[in-house]
Every structure is written in C-alpha cells, then in structure tokens.
PDB file of N, CA and C in Angstrom:
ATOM      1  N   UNK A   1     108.446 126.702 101.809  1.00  0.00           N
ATOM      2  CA  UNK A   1     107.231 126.084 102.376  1.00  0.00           C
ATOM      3  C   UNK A   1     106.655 125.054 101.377  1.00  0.00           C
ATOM      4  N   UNK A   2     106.392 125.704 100.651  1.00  0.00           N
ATOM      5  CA  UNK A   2     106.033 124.467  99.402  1.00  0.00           C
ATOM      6  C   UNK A   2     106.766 123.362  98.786  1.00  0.00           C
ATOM      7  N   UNK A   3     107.791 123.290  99.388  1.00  0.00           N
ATOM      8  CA  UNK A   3     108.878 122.340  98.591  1.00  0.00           C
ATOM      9  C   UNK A   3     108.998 121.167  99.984  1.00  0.00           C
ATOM     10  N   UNK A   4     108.660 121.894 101.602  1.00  0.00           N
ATOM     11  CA  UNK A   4     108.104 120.804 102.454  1.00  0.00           C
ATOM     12  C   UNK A   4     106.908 119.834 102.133  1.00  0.00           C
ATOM     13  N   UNK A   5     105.787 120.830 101.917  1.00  0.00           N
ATOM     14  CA  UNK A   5     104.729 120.151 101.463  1.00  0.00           C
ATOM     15  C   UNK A   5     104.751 118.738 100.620  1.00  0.00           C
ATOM     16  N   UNK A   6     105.522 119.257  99.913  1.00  0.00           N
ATOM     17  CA  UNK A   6     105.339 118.077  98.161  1.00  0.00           C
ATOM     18  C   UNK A   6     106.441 117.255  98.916  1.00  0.00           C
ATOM     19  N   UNK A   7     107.496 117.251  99.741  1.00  0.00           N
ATOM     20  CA  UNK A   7     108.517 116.216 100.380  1.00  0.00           C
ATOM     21  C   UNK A   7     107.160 115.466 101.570  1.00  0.00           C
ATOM     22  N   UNK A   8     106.226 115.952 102.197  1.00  0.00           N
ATOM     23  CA  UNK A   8     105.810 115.344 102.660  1.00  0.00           C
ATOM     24  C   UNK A   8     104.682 114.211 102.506  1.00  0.00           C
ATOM     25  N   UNK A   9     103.852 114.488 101.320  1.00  0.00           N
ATOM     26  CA  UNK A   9     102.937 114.257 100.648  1.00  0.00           C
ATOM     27  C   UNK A   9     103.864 113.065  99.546  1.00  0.00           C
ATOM     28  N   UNK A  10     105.073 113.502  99.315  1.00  0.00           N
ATOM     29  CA  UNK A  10     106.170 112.433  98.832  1.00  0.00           C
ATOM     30  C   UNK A  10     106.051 111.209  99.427  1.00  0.00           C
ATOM     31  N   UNK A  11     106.613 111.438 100.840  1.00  0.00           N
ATOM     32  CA  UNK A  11     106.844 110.587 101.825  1.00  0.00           C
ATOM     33  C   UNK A  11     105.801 109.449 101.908  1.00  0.00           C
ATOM     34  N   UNK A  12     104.284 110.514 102.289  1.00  0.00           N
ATOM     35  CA  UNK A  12     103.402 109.609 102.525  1.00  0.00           C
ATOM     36  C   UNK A  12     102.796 108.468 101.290  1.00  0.00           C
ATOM     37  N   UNK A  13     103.343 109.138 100.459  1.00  0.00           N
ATOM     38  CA  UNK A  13     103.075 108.331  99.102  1.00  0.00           C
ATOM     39  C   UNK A  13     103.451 106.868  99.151  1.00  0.00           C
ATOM     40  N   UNK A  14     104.686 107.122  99.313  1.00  0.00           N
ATOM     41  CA  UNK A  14     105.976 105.697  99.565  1.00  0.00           C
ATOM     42  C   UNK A  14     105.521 105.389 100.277  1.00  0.00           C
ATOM     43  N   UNK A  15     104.853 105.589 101.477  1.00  0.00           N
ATOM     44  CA  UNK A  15     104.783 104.444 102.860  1.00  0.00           C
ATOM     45  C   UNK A  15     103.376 103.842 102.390  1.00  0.00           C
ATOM     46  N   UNK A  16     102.479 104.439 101.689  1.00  0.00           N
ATOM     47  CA  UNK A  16     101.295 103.952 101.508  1.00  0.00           C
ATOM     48  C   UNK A  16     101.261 102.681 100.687  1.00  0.00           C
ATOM     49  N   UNK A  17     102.645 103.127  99.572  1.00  0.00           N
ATOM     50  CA  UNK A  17     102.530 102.197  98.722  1.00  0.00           C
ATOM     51  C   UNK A  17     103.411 101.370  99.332  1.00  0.00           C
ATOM     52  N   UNK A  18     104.318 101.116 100.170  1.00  0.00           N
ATOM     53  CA  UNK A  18     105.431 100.308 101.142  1.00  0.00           C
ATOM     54  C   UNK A  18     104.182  99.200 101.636  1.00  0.00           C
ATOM     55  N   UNK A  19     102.804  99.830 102.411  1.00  0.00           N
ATOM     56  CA  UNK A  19     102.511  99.214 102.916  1.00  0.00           C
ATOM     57  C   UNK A  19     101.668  97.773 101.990  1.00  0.00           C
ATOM     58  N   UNK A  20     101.156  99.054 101.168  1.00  0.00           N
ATOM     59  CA  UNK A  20     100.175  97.995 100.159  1.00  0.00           C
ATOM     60  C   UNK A  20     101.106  96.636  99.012  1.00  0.00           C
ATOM     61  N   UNK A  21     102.254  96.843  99.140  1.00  0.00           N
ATOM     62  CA  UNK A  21     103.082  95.855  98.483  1.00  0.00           C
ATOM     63  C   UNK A  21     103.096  94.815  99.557  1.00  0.00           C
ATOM     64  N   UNK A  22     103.596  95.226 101.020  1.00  0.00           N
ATOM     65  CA  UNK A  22     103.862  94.539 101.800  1.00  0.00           C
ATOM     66  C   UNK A  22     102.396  93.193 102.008  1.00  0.00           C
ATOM     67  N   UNK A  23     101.268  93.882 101.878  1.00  0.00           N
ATOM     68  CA  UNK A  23      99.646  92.810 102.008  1.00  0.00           C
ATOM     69  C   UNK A  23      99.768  92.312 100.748  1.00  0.00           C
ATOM     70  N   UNK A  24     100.597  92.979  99.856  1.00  0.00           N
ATOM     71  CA  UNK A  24     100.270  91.511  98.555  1.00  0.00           C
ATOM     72  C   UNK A  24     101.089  90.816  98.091  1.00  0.00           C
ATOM     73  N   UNK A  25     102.304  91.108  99.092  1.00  0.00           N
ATOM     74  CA  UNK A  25     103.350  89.581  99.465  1.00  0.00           C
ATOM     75  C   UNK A  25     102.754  88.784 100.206  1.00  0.00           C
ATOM     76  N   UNK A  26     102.455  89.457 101.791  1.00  0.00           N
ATOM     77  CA  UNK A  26     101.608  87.934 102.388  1.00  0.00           C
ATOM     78  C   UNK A  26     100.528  87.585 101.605  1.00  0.00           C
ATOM     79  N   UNK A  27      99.293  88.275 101.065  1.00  0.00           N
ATOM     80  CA  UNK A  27      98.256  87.305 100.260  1.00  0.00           C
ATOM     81  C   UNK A  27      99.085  86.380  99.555  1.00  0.00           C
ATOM     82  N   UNK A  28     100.060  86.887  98.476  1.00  0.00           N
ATOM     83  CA  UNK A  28     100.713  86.031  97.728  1.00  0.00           C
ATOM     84  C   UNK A  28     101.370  84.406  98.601  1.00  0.00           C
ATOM     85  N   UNK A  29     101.541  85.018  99.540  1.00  0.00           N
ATOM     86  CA  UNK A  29     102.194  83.499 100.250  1.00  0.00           C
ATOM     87  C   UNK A  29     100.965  82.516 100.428  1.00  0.00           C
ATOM     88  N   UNK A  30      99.933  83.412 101.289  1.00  0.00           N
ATOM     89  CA  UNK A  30      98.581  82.641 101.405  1.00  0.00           C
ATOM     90  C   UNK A  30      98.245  81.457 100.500  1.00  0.00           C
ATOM     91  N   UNK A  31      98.509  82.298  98.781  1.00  0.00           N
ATOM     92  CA  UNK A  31      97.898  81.013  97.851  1.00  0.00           C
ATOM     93  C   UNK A  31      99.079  80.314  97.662  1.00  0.00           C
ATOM     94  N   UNK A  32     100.110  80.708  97.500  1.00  0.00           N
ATOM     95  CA  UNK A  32     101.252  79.413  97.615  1.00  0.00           C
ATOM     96  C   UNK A  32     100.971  78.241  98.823  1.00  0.00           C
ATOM     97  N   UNK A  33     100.319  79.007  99.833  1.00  0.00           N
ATOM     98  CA  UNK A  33     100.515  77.727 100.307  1.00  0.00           C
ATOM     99  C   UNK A  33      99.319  76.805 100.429  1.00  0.00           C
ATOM    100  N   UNK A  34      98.597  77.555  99.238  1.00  0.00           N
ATOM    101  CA  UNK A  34      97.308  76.557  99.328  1.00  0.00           C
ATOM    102  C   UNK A  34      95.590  76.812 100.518  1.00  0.00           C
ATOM    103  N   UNK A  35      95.823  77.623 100.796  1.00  0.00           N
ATOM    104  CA  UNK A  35      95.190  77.452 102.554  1.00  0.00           C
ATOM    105  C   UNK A  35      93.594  77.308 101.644  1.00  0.00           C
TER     106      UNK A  35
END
C-alpha cells in the first residue's frame, strides 16, 4: 500500500513539474519574439 502511495504522489510530481516547464517555454518564446 505504501509503495502505491509514494508511486503516485511520484507521478503527480512529474506532471506538475511537466506542466510548469511546459509555461516557461511558451513565456520564453513570448520574449523572443518581442511582443
């Protein structure tokens, strides 16, 4: 049971941080392109 837990709490880790990389590639494009 506990070894689900920490795989899931894993998981959500990565996607959280998947997502938050993903908004500071597009910001990053944003100032490349000047806007």
């Amino acid at each position: 049971m506990e070894e689900e837990e920490e795989k899931r709490r894993r998981e959500e880790f990565v996607r959280k941080r998947k997502i938050h990389y993903q908004m500071g590639d597009v910001l990053k494009q944003y100032k490349d392109k000047d806007y």
